[in-house]
Protein backbone atom coordinates (compact mmCIF):
# COMPACT_ATOMS: atom_id res chain seq x y z
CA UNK A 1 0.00 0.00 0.00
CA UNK A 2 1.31 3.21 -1.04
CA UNK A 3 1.86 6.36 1.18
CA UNK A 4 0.05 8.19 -0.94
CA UNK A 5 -2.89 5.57 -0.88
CA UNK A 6 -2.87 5.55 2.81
CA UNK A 7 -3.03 9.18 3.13
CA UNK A 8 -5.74 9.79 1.30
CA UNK A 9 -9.29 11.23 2.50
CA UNK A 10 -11.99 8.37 3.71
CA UNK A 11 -14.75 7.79 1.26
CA UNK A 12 -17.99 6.55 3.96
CA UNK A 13 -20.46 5.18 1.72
CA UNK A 14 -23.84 4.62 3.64
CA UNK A 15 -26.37 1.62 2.97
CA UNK A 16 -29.85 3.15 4.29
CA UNK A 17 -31.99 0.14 3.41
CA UNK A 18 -33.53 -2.33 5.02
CA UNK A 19 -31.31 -5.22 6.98
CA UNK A 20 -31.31 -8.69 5.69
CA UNK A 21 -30.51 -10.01 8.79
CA UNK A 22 -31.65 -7.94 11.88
CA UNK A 23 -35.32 -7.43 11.23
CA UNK A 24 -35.58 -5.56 14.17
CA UNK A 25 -34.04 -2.60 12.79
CA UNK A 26 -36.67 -0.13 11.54
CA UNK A 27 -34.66 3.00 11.42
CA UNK A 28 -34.06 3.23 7.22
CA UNK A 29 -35.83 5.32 5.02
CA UNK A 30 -38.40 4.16 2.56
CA UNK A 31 -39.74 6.69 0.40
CA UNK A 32 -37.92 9.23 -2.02
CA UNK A 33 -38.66 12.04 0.08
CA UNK A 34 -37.23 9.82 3.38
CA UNK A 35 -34.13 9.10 1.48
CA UNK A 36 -33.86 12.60 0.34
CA UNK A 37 -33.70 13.43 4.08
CA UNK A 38 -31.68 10.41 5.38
CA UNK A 39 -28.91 11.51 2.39
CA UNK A 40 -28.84 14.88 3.65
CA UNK A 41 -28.20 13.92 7.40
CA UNK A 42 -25.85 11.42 6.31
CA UNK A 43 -24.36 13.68 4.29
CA UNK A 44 -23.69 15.87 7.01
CA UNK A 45 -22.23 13.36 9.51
CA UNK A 46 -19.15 12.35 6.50
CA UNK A 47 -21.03 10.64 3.95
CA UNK A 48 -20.26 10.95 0.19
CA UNK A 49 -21.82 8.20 -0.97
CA UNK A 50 -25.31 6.94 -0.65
CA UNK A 51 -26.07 3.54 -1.49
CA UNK A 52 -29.91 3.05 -2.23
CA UNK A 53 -32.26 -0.05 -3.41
CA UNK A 54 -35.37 2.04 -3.30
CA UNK A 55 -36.58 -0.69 -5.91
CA UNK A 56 -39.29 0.94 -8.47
CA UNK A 57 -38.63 4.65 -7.06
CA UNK A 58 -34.87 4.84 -8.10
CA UNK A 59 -35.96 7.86 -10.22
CA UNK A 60 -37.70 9.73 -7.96
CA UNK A 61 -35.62 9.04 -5.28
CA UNK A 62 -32.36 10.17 -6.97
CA UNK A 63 -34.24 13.34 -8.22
CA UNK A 64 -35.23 13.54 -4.18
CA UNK A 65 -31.74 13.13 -2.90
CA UNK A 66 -30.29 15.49 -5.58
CA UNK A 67 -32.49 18.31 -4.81
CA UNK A 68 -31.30 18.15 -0.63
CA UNK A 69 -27.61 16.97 -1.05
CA UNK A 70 -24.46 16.65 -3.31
CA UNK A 71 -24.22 13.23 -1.86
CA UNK A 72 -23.10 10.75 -5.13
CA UNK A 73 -25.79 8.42 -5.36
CA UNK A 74 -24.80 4.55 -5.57
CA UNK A 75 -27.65 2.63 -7.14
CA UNK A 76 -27.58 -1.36 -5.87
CA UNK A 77 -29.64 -4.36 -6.01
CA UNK A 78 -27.05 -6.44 -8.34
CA UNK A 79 -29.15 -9.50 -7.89
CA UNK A 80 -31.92 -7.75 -10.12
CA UNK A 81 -31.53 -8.80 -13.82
CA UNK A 82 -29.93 -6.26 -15.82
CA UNK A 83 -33.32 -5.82 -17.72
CA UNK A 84 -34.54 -4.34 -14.54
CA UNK A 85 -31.68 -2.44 -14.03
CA UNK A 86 -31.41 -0.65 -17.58
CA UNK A 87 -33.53 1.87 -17.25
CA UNK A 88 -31.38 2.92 -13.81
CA UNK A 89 -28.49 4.35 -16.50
CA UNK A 90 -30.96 6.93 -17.90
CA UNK A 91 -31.24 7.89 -14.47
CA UNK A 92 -27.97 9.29 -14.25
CA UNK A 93 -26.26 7.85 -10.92
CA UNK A 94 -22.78 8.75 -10.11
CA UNK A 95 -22.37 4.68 -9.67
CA UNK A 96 -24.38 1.81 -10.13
CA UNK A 97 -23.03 -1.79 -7.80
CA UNK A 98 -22.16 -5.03 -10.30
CA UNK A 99 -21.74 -8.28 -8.55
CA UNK A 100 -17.95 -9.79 -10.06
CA UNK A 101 -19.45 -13.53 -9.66
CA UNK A 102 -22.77 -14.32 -8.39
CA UNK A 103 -25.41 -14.10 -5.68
CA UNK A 104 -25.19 -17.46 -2.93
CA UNK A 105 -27.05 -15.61 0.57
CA UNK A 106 -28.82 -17.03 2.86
CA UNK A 107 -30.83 -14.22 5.03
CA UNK A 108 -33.23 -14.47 7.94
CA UNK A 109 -36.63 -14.58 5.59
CA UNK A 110 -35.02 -14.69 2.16
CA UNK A 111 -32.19 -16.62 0.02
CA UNK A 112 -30.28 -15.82 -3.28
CA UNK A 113 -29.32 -18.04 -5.81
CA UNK A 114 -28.10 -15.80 -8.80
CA UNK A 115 -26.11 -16.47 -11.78
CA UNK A 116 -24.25 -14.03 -13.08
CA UNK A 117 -22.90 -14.80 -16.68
CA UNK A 118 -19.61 -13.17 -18.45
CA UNK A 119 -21.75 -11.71 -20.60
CA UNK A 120 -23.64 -9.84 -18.78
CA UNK A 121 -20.69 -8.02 -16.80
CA UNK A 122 -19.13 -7.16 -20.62
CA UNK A 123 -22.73 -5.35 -21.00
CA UNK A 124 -22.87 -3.91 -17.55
CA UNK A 125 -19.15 -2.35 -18.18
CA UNK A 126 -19.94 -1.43 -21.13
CA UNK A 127 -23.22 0.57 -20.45
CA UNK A 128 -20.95 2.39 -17.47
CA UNK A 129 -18.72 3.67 -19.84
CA UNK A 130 -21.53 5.04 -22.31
CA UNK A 131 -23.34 6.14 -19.20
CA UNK A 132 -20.38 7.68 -17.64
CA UNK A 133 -21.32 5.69 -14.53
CA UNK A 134 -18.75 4.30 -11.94
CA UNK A 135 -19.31 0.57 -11.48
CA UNK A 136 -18.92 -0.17 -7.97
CA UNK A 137 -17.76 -3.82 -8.01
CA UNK A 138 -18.71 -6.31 -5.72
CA UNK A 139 -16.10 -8.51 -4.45
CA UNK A 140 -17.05 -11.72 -2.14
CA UNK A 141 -14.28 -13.94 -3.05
CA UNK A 142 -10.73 -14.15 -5.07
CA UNK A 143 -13.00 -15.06 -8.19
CA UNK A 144 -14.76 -11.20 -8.39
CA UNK A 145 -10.72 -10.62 -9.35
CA UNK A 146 -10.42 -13.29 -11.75
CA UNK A 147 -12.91 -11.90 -13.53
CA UNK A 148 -12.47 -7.70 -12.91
CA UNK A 149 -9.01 -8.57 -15.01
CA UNK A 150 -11.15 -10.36 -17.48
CA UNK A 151 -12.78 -7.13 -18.04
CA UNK A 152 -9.85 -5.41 -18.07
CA UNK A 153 -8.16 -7.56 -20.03
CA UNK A 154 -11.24 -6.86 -22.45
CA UNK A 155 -10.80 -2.97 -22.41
CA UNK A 156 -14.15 -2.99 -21.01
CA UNK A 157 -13.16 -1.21 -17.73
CA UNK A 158 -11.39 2.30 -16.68
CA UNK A 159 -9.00 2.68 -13.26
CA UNK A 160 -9.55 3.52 -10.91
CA UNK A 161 -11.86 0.87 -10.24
CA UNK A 162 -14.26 0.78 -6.76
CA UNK A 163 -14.08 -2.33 -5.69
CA UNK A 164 -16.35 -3.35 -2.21
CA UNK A 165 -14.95 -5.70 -0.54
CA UNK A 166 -17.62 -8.22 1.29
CA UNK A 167 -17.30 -10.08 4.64
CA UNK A 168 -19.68 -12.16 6.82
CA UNK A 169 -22.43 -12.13 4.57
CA UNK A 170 -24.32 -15.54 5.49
CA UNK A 171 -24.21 -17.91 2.57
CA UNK A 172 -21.85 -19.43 0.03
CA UNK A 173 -20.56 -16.72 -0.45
CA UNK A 174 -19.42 -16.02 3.13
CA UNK A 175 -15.88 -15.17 4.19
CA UNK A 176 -14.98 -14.78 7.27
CA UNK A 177 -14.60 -10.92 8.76
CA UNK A 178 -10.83 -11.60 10.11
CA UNK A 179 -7.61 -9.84 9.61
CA UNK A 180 -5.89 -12.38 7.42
CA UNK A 181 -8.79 -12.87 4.76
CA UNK A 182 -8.66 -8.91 4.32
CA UNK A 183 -5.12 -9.08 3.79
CA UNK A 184 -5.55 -11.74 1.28
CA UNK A 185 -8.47 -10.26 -0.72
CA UNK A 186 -6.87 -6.84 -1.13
CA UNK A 187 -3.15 -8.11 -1.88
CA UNK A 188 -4.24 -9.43 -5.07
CA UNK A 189 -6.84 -6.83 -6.33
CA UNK A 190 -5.79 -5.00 -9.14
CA UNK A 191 -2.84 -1.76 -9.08
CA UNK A 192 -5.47 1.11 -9.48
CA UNK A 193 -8.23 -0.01 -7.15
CA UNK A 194 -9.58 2.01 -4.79
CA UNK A 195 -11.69 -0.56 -2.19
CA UNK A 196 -13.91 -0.55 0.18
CA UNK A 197 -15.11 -2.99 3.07
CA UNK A 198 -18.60 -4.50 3.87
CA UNK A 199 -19.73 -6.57 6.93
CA UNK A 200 -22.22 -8.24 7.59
CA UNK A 201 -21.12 -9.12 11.22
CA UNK A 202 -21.32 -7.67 15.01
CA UNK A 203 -16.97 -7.94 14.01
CA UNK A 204 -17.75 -5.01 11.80
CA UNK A 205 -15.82 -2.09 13.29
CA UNK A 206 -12.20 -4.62 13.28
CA UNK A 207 -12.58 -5.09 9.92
CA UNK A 208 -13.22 -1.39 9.00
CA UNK A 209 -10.36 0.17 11.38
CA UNK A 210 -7.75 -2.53 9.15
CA UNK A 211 -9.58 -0.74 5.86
CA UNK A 212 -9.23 2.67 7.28
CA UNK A 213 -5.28 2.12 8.27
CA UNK A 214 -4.81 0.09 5.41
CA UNK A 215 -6.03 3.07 2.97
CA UNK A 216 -9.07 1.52 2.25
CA UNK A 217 -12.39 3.31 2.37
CA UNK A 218 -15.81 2.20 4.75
CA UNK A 219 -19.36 1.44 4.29
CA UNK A 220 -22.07 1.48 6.91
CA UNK A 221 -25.80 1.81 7.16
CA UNK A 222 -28.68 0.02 8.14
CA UNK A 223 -28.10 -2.65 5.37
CA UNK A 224 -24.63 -3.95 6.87
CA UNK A 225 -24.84 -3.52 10.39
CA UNK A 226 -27.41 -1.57 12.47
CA UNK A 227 -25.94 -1.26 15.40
CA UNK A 228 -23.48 0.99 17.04
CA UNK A 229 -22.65 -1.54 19.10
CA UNK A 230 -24.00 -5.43 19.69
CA UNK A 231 -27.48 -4.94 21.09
CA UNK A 232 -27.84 -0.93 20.71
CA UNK A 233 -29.59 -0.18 17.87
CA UNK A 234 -28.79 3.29 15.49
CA UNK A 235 -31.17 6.14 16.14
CA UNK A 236 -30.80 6.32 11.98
CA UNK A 237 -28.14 6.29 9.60
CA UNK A 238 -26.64 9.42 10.06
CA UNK A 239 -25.40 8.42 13.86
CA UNK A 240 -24.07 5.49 11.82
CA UNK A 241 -21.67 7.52 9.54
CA UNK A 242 -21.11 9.73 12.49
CA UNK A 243 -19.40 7.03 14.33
CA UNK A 244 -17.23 5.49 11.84
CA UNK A 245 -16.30 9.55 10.71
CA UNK A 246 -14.92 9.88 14.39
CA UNK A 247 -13.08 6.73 14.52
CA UNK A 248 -11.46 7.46 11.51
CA UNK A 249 -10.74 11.17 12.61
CA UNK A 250 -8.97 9.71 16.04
CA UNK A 251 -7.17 7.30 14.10
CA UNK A 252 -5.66 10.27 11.93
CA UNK A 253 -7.65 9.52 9.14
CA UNK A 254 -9.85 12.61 7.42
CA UNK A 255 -13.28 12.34 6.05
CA UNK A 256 -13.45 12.80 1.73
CA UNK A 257 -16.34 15.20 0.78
CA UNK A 258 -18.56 14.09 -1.86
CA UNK A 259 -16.64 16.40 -4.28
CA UNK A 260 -12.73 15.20 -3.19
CA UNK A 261 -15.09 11.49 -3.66
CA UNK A 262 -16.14 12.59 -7.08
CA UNK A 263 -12.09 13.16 -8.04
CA UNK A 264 -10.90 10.42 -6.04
CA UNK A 265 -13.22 7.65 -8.68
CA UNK A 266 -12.02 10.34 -12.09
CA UNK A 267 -15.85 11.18 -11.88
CA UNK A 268 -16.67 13.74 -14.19
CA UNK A 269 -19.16 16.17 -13.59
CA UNK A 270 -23.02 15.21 -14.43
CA UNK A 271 -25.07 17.05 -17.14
């Protein structure tokens, strides 16, 4: 990891949707008009990117969040089929999350089984780069790499790439959130990544402190890991972001605006 990596500003992106896992966590927005708030609070707190599902209101809700906040807006839900997604690009989001292999989760109510073909991550990339949109690439194994070179190798992808790294997400998918497997995963991902770290675990803040002295970047939000701590449940999101912003700022670590975030991916600026 270079100096200059480890130096830079945090990216925080924040997951504001509902939790897979903890179904008593309540405190996530669900209409355009709540995300539109929730962005702006989160913004506030060290945000700069927001990571929404909002499934059937991604239009209205990124016209919502654009009108309160210069948050960049992260649209997810990679298990959808692409068919579903297409119309998202139109849309105009900063970024848009693509799954590098495929879907195996097993949640509390729900489970994923969800191919996710070559050919559809050559279409994906390429719509990003007609689009202008950042793919934010979803790593759960040493496979997502395998194939983010196969892309590259394809001219199908532009560094820096945002790559999220996943751990403790129940399924087969699952890898454990420990020290040593985020050493592994990020020692072979590609020279101009930028990553970030998701867990799925009451581990979460261990894993996110090696990201954030490691010069890796965060994600939190109702989505990952409700909690501030095991059994205390976040007011909302923003008192998420808020927390991981001051661990970072005690561990000498400062917080990336949504416009130093916007450089940081070679983002240019939206019509």
């Amino acid at each position: 990891m270079s100096t200059e990596q480890k130096q830079a500003k945090l990216i925080i992106t924040v997951t504001p949707n509902s939790s897979w896992i903890y179904p008593e966590a309540k405190n996530f927005p669900a209409t355009p008009e709540e995300f539109a708030d929730d962005a702006y609070e989160c913004r506030k707190a060290g945000a700069s990117i927001i990571h929404i599902h909002a499934s059937g209101l991604q239009r209205d809700t990124i016209k919502k969040i654009r009108e309160k906040s210069d948050i960049l807006i992260q649209c997810g839900l990679s298990g959808e089929s692409l068919e579903i997604r297409r119309p998202i690009f139109e849309y105009r989001p900063e970024m848009i999350s693509i799954i590098l292999t495929h879907h195996d989760e097993q949640f509390t109510k729900e489970a994923f089984n969800i191919l996710h073909p070559k050919s559809e991550l050559e279409e994906y990339a390429k719509l990003c780069l007609k689009y202008n949109v950042v793919p934010e690439f979803e790593a759960w194994h040493h496979g997502a790499v395998w194939n983010l070179r196969y892309l590259e190798k394809g001219g199908l992808v532009r560094k820096p790439y945002f790559v999220t790294l996943f751990f403790g997400w129940p399924g087969g998918s699952w890898s454990p959130p420990e020290p040593d497997e985020y050493f592994q995963r990020v020692k072979y991902l590609p020279s101009g990544t930028i990553h970030s770290a998701s867990i799925m675990d009451p581990s979460q803040t261990k894993i996110l402190l090696l990201a954030i002295a490691n010069g890796g970047h965060v994600r939190v939000g109702t989505e990952d890991y409700p909690f501030l701590e095991p059994g205390a449940l976040a007011e909302n999101n923003a008192a998420l972001v808020a927390r991981i912003a001051e661990i970072a700022r005690k561990a000498g670590r400062e917080i990336a605006t949504p416009e130093e975030a916007r450089d940081m991916l070679s983002l240019k600026i939206m019509a």
